[in-house]
Protein backbone atom coordinates (compact mmCIF):
# COMPACT_ATOMS: atom_id res chain seq x y z
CA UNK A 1 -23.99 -13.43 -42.60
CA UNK A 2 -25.47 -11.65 -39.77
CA UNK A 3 -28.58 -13.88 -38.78
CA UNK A 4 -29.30 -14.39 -35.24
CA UNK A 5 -28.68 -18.22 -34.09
CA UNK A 6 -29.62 -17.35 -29.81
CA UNK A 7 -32.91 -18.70 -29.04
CA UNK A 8 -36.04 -16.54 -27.28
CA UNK A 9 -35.13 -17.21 -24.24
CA UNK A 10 -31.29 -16.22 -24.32
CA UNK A 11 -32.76 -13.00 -26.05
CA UNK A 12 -34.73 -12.36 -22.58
CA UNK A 13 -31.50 -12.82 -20.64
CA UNK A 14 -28.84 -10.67 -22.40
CA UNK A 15 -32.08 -7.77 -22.26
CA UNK A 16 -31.57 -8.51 -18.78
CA UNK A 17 -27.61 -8.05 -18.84
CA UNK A 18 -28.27 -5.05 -21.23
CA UNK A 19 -24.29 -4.43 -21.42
CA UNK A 20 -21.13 -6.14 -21.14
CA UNK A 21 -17.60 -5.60 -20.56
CA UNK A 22 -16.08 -9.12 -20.92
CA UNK A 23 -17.53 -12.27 -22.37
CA UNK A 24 -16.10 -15.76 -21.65
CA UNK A 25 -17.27 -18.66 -23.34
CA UNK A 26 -16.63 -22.32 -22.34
CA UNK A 27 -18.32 -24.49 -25.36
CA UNK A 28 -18.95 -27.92 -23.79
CA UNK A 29 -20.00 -31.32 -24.82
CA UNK A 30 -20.06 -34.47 -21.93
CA UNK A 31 -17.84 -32.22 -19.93
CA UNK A 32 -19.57 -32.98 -16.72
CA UNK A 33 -16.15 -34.08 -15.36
CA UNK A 34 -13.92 -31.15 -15.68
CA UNK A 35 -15.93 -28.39 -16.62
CA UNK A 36 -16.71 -27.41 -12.93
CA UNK A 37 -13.55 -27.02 -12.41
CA UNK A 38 -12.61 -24.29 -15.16
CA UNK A 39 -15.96 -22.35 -14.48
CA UNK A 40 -14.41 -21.69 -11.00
CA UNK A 41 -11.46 -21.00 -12.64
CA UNK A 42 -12.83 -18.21 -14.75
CA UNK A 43 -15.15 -17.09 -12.46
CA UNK A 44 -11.91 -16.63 -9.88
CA UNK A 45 -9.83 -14.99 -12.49
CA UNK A 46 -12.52 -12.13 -13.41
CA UNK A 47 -13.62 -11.37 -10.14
CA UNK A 48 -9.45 -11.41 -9.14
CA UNK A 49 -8.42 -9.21 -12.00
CA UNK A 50 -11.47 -7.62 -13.26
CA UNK A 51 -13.11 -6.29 -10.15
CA UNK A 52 -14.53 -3.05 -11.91
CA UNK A 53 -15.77 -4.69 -15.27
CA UNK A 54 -18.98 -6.06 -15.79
CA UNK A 55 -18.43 -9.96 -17.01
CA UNK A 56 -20.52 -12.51 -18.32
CA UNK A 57 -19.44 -16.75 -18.64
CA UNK A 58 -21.32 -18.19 -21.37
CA UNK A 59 -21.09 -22.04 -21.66
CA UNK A 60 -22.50 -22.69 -25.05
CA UNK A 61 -23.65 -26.37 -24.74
CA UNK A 62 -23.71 -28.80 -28.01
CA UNK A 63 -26.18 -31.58 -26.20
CA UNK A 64 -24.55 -32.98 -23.54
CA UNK A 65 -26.17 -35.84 -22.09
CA UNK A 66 -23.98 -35.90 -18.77
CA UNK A 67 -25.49 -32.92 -17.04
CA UNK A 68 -22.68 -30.58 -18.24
CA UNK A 69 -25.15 -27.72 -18.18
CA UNK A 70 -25.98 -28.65 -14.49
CA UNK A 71 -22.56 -28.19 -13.50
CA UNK A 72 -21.90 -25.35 -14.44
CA UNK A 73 -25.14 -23.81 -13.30
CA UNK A 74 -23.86 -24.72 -9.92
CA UNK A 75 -20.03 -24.50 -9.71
CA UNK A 76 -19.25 -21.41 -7.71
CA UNK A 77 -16.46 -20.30 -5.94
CA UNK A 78 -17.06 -21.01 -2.63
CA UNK A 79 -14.71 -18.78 -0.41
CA UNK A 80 -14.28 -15.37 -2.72
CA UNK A 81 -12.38 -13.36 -0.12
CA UNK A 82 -9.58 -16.01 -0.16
CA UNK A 83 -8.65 -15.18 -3.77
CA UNK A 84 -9.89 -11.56 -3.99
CA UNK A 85 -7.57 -8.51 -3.83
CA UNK A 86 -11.27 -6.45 -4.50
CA UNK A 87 -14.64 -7.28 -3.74
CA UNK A 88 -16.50 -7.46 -7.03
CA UNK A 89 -18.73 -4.10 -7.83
CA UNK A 90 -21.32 -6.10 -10.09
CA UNK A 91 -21.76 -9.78 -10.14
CA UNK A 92 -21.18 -11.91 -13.15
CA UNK A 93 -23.71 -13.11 -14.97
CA UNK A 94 -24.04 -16.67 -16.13
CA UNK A 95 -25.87 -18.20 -19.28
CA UNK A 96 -25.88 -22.05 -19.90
CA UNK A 97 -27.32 -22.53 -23.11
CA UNK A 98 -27.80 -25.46 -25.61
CA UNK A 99 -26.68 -24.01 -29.01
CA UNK A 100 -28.04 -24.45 -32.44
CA UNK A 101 -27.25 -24.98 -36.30
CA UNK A 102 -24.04 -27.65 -37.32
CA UNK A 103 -23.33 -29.09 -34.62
CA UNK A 104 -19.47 -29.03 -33.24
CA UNK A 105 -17.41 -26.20 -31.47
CA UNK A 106 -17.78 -23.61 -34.64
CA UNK A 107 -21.49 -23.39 -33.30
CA UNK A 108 -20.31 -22.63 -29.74
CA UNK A 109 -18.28 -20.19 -30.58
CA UNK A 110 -20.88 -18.14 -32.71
CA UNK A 111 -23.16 -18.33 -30.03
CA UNK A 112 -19.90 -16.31 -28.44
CA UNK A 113 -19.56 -14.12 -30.61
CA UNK A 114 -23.39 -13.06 -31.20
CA UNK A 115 -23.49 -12.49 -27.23
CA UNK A 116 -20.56 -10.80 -27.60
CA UNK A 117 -21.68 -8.47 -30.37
CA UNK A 118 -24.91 -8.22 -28.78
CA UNK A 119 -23.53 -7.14 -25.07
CA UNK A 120 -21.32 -4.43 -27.20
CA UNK A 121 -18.53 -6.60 -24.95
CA UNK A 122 -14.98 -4.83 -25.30
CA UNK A 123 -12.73 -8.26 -24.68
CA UNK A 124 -13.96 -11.40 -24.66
CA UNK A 125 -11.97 -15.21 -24.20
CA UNK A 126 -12.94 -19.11 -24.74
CA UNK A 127 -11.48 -21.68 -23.04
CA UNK A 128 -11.84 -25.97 -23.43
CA UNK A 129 -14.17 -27.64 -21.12
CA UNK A 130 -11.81 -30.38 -20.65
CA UNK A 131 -8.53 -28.30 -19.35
CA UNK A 132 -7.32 -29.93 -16.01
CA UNK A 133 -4.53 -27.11 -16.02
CA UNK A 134 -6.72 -24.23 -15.97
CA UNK A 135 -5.85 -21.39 -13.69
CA UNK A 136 -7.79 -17.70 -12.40
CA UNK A 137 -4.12 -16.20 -14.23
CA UNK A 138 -5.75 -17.62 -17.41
CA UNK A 139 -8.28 -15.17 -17.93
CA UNK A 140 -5.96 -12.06 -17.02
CA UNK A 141 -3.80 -13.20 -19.36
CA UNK A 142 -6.35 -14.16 -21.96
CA UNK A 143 -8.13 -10.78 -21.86
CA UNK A 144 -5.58 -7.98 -20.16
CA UNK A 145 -3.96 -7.73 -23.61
CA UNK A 146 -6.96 -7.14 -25.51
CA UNK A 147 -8.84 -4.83 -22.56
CA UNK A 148 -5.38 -2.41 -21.65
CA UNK A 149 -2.98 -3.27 -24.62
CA UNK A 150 -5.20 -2.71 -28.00
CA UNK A 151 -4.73 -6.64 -29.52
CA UNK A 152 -7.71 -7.81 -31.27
CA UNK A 153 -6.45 -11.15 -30.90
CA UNK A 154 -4.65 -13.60 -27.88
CA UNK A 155 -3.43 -16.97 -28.89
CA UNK A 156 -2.33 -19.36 -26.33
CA UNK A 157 1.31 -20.31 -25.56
CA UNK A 158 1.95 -23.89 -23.55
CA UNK A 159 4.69 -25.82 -22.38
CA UNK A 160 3.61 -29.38 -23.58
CA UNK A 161 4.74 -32.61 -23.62
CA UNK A 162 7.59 -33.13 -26.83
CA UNK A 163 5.18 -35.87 -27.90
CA UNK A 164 1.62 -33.87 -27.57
CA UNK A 165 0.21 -31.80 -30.60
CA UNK A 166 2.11 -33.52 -33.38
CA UNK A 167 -0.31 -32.07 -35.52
CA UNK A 168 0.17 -28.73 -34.47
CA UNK A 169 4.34 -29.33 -34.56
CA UNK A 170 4.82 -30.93 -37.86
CA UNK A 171 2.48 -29.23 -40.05
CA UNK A 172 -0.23 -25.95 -38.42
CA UNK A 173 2.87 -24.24 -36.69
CA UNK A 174 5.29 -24.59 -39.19
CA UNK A 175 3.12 -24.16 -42.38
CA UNK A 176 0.91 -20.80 -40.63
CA UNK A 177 4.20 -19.41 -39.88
CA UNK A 178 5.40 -19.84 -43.21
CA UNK A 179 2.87 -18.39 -45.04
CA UNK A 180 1.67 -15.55 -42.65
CA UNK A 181 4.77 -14.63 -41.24
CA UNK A 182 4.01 -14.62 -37.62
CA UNK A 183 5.72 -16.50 -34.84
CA UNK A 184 2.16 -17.95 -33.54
CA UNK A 185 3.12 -21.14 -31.58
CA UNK A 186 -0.45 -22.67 -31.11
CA UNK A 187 -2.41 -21.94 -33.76
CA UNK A 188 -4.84 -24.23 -32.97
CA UNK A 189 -4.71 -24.11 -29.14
CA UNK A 190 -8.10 -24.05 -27.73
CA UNK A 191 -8.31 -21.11 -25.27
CA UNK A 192 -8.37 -17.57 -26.92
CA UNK A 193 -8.35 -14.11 -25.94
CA UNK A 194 -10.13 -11.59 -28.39
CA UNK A 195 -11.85 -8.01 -29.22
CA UNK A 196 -15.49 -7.52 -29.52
CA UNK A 197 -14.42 -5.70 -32.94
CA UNK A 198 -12.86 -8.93 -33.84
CA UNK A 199 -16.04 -11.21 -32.72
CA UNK A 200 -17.95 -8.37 -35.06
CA UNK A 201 -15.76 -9.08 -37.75
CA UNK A 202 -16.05 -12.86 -37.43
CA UNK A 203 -19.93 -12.55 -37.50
CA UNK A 204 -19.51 -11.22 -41.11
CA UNK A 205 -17.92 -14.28 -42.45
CA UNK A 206 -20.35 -16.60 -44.30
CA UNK A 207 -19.13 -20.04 -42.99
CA UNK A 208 -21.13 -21.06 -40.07
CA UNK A 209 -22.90 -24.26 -42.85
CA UNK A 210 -19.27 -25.35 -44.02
CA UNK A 211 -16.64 -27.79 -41.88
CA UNK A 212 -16.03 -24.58 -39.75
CA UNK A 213 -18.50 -25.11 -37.44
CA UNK A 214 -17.72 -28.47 -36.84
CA UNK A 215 -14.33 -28.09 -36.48
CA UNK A 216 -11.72 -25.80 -37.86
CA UNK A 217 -12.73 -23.04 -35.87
CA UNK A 218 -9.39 -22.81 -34.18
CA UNK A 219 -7.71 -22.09 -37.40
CA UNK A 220 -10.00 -20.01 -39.01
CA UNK A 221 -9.92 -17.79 -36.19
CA UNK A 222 -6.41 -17.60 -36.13
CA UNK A 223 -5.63 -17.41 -39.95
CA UNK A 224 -8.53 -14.82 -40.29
CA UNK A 225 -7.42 -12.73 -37.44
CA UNK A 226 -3.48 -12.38 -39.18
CA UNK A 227 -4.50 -12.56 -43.03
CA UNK A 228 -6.75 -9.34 -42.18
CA UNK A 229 -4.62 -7.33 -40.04
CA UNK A 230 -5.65 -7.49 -36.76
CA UNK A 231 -3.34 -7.22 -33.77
CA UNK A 232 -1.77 -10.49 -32.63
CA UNK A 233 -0.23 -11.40 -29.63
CA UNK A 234 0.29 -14.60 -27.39
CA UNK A 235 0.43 -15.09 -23.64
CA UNK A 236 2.30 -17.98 -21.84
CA UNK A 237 -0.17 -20.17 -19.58
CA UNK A 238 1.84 -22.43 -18.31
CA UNK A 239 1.43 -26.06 -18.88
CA UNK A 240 -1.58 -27.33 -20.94
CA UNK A 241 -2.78 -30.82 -19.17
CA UNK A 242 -6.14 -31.86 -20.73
CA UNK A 243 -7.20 -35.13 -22.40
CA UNK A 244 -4.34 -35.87 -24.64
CA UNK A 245 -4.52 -37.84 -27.53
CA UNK A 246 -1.71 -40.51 -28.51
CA UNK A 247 -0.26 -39.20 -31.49
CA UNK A 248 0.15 -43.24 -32.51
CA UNK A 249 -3.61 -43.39 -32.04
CA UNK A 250 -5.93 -42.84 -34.89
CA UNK A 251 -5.83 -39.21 -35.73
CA UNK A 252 -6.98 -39.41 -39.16
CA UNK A 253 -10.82 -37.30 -37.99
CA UNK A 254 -8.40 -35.04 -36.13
CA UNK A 255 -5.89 -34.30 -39.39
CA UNK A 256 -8.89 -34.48 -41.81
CA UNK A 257 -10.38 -31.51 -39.99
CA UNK A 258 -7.66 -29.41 -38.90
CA UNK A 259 -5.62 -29.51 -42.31
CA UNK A 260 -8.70 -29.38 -44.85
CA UNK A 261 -9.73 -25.89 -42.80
CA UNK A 262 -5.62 -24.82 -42.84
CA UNK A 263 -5.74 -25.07 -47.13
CA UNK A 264 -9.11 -24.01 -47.54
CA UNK A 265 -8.03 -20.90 -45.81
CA UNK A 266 -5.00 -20.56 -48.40
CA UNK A 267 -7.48 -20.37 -51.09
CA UNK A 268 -9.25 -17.33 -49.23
CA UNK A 269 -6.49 -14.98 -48.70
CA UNK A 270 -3.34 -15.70 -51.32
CA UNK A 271 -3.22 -12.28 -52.28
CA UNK A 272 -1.91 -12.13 -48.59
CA UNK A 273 0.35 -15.16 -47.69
CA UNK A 274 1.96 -15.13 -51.34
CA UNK A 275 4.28 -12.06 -50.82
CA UNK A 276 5.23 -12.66 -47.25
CA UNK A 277 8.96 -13.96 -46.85
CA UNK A 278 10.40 -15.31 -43.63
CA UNK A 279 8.67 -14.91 -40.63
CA UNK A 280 8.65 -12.60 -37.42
CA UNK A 281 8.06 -12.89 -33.26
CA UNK A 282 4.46 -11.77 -32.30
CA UNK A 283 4.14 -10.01 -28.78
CA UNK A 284 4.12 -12.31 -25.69
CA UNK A 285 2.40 -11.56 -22.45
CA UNK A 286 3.11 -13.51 -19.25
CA UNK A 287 5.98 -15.16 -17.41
CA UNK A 288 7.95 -17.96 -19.00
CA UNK A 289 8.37 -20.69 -16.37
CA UNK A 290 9.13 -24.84 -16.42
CA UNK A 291 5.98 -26.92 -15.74
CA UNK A 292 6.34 -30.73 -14.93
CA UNK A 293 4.37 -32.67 -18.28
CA UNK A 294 2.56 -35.97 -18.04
CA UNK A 295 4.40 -38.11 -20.38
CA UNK A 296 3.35 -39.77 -23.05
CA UNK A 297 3.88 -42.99 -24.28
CA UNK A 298 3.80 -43.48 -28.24
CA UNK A 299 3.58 -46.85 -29.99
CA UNK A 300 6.74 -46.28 -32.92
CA UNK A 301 6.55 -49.85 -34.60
CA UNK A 302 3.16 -49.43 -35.17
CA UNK A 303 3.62 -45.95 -36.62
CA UNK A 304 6.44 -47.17 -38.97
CA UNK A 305 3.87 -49.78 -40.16
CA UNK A 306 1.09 -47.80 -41.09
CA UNK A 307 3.69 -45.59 -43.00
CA UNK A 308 4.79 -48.86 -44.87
CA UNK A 309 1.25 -49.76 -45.51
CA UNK A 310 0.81 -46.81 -47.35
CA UNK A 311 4.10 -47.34 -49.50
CA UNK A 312 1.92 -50.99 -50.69
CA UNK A 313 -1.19 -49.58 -51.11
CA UNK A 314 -0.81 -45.68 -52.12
CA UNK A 315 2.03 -46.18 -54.74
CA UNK A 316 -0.51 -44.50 -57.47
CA UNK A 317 -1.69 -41.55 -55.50
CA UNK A 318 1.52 -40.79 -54.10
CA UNK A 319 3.22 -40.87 -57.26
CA UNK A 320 0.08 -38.25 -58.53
CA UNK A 321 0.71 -35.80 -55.86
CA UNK A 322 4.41 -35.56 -54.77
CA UNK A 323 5.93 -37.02 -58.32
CA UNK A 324 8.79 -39.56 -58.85
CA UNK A 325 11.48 -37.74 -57.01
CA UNK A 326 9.84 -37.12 -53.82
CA UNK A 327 8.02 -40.37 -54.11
CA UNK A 328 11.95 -42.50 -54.74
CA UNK A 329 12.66 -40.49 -51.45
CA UNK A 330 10.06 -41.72 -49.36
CA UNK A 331 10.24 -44.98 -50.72
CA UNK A 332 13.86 -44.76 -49.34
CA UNK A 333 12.87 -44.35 -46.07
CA UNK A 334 10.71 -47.63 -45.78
CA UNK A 335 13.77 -49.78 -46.13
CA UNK A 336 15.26 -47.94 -42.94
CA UNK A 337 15.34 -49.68 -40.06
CA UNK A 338 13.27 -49.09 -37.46
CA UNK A 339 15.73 -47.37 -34.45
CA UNK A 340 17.63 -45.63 -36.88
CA UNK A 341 14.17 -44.16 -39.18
CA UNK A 342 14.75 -40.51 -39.58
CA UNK A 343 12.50 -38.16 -42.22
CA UNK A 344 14.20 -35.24 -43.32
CA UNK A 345 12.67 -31.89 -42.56
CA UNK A 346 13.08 -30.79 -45.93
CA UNK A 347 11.22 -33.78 -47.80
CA UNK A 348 8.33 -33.62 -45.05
CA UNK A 349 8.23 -29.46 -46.13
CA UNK A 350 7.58 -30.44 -49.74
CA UNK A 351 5.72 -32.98 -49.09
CA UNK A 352 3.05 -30.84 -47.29
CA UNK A 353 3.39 -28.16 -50.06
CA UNK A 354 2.36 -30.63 -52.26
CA UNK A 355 -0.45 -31.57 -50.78
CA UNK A 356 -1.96 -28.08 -50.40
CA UNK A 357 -1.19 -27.68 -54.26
CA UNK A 358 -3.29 -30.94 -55.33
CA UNK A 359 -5.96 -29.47 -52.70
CA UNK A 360 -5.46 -26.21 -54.57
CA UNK A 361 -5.97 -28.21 -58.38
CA UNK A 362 -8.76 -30.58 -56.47
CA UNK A 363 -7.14 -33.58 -57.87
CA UNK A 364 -8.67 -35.82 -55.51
CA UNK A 365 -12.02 -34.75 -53.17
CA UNK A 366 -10.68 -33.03 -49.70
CA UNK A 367 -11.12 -36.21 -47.69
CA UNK A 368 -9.96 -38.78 -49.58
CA UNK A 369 -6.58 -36.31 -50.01
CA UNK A 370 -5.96 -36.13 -46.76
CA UNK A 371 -6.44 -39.24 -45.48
CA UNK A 372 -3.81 -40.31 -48.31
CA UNK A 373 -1.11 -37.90 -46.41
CA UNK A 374 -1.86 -39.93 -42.89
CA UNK A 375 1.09 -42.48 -43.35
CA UNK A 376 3.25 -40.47 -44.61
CA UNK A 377 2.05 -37.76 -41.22
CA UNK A 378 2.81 -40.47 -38.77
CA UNK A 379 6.13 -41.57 -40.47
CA UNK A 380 7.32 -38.06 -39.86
CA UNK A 381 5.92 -38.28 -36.19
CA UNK A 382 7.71 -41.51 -35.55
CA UNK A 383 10.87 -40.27 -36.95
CA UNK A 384 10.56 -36.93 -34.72
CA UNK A 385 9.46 -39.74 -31.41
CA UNK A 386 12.98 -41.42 -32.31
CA UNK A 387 15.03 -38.81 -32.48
CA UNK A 388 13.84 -36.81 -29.36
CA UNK A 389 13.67 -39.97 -27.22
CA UNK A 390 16.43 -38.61 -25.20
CA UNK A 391 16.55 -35.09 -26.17
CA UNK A 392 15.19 -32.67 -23.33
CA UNK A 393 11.98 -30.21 -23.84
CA UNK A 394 14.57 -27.49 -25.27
CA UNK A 395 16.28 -29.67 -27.59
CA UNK A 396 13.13 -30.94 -29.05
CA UNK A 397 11.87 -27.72 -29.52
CA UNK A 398 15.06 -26.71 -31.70
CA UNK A 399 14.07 -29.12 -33.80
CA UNK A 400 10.32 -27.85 -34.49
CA UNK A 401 12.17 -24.72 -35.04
CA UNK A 402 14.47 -26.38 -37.74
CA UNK A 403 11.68 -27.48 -39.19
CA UNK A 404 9.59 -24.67 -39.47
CA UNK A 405 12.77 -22.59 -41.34
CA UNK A 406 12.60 -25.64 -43.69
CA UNK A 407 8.94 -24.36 -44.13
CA UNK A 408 9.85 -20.45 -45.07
CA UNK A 409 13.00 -21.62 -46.92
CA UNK A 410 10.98 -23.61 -49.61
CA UNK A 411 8.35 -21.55 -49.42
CA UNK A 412 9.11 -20.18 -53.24
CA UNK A 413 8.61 -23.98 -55.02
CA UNK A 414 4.57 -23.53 -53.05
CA UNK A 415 4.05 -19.67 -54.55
CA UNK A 416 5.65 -20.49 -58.04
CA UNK A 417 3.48 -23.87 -58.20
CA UNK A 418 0.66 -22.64 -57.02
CA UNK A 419 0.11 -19.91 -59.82
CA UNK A 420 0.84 -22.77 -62.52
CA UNK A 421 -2.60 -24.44 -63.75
């Protein structure tokens, strides 16, 4: 699908531009707050890093009603020769834009990529409007790789809190690893680094009017970048402070989106994931240092009885999808008590597995499916907050790491089940 979405005006400016060496998009929506903040950012780190290459920032706006456009329209690094090694041979060109088609950060990032592919831009990066962590390294490390190193593709790496991205811990990480094979810590991390080939190759892919381009661009880019091939690498950032969500808080939007994209990708490429066994490192770029990490605070009980609600009312539907055996498990847990609840790794693997085979047979529509797996999601995340109360960020980590073996060691019951009608 290679239809133009940039309006007339947009047109007129990249004429202007003519040619591009590095593209950055920001996508934005009511980020009047923050967003002035990481357009400095960027604009420090290319003119600190990337001296000789022509650069353009592109915040890709989905109707902001804050003045997020004005911001950035105005945010400028005041004082360039106090960051700057080199003064800057060209300037960089900005575009603030309102985007259209679906809206939701898929339709930012085309807007990327068709500026991208229009510019005949070599490296390109996005970042989140709402980062308060941001930092001029960002966008070396971001684009470096893809500009001097040959990767196609630049996935984030973050120290964060134990109790932030649960979603990402407990099921993207350890299922994406599993199936693809690659050590890619935040799949779903917000702030990319990427080829012009690969924005190209994106373009192709007919999925700008599906859930996409609301919101499982994160994945999709990720999952289509390793099921085809493409170079992968990930570069350390540092700590990732933005508006973080409680994990206790009502996810179920978040875990609709993000896991409904994750299996619907399993049904594009299984002639891929299917053979793979085990998984391997990717290449990491930057300097690992400790960050301090805002903590967060996570309401348990109420976890525990949203996952007991779902033993009352979900009996039927449970019973459907993980059958008997796993079900008499589960049911085990509820009678736990509450300081001591603990959900072993290898019931939560099949339990996921499960649910991307009923996705797989469609025996029940997407949403309604997922939303089903929500108490039994925070359960697990409850169990993983009680356990790593008063384990350090190291110790916590080895236990995302137990699970995701869990993940590649049952791998075999998904492949064997999934071929069955």
């Amino acid at each position: 699908m290679n239809g133009t979405v940039l309006r007339a005006e947009v047109h007129t400016q990249l004429a202007q531009i003519g040619q591009a060496d590095i593209v950055v998009g920001i996508p934005s929506y009511n980020n009047a707050r923050t967003i002035g903040h990481v357009v400095r950012a960027v604009q420090a780190g290319l003119a600190k890093y990337f001296p000789m290459h022509k650069a353009v920032i592109v915040n890709s706006d989905g109707g902001s009603s804050d003045g997020t456009t004005e911001v950035v329209r105005q945010a400028s690094v005041e004082d360039f020769d106090a960051i700057l090694l080199h003064h800057r041979v060209t300037p960089i060109a900005k575009l603030a834009f309102p985007y259209s088609g679906i809206p939701g950060k898929g339709s930012a990032f085309r807007s990327v990529f068709e500026i991208a592919r229009t510019l005949d831009a070599k490296a390109c990066a996005v970042v989140d409007s709402d980062l308060r962590s941001i930092a001029p390294e960002w966008i070396e490390l971001l684009v470096k790789p893809v500009l001097e190193g040959g990767f196609d593709y630049v996935a984030p790496l973050y120290h964060r809190h134990k109790f932030d991205g649960t979603i990402t811990n407990s099921i993207v990480y350890p299922l994406t690893r599993a199936l693809y094979g690659k050590r890619v810590r935040q799949p779903i991390g917000g702030d990319f680094g990427f080829s012009g080939r690969l924005a190209q190759f994106y373009l192709t892919k007919d999925v700008w009017q599906t859930d996409v381009a609301r919101f499982g661009i994160d994945i999709w880019m990720t999952t289509t970048a390793l099921a085809n091939g493409f170079r992968v690498a990930q570069s350390f950032l540092g700590a990732k402070i933005h508006d973080a969500k409680d994990p206790g808080a009502d996810l179920s939007d978040m875990l609709y989106q993000v896991v409904s994209a994750t299996f619907g990708l399993m049904e594009d490429y299984p002639e891929v994931w299917m053979p793979i066994h085990g998984s391997e490192p990717v290449p990491a770029f930057g300097f690992e240092y400790t960050v301090g990490l805002e903590h967060i605070n996570v309401n348990t009980t109420r976890m525990l009885h949203i996952f007991r609600e779902g033993l009352r009312n979900l009996h039927e539907i449970w019973l459907d999808i993980l059958g008997a055996g796993d079900l008499g498990e589960v049911k085990r847990l509820g009678a736990q008590d509450d300081t001591l609840f603990r959900f072993p790794p290898s019931l939560w693997s099949r339990i996921v597995y499960d649910y991307a085979l009923a996705f797989h047979r469609r025996k029940l529509p997407a949403e309604h499916l997922i939303k089903s797996l929500m108490p039994l999601y925070v359960g697990k995340i409850a169990a993983f907050v009680i356990e790593a109360q008063n384990m350090g960020q190291a110790e916590a980590e080895a236990e995302i790491e137990k699970l995701c073996v869990e993940f590649e060691n049952g791998k075999d019951y998904l492949t064997t089940n999934w071929k069955q009608p």
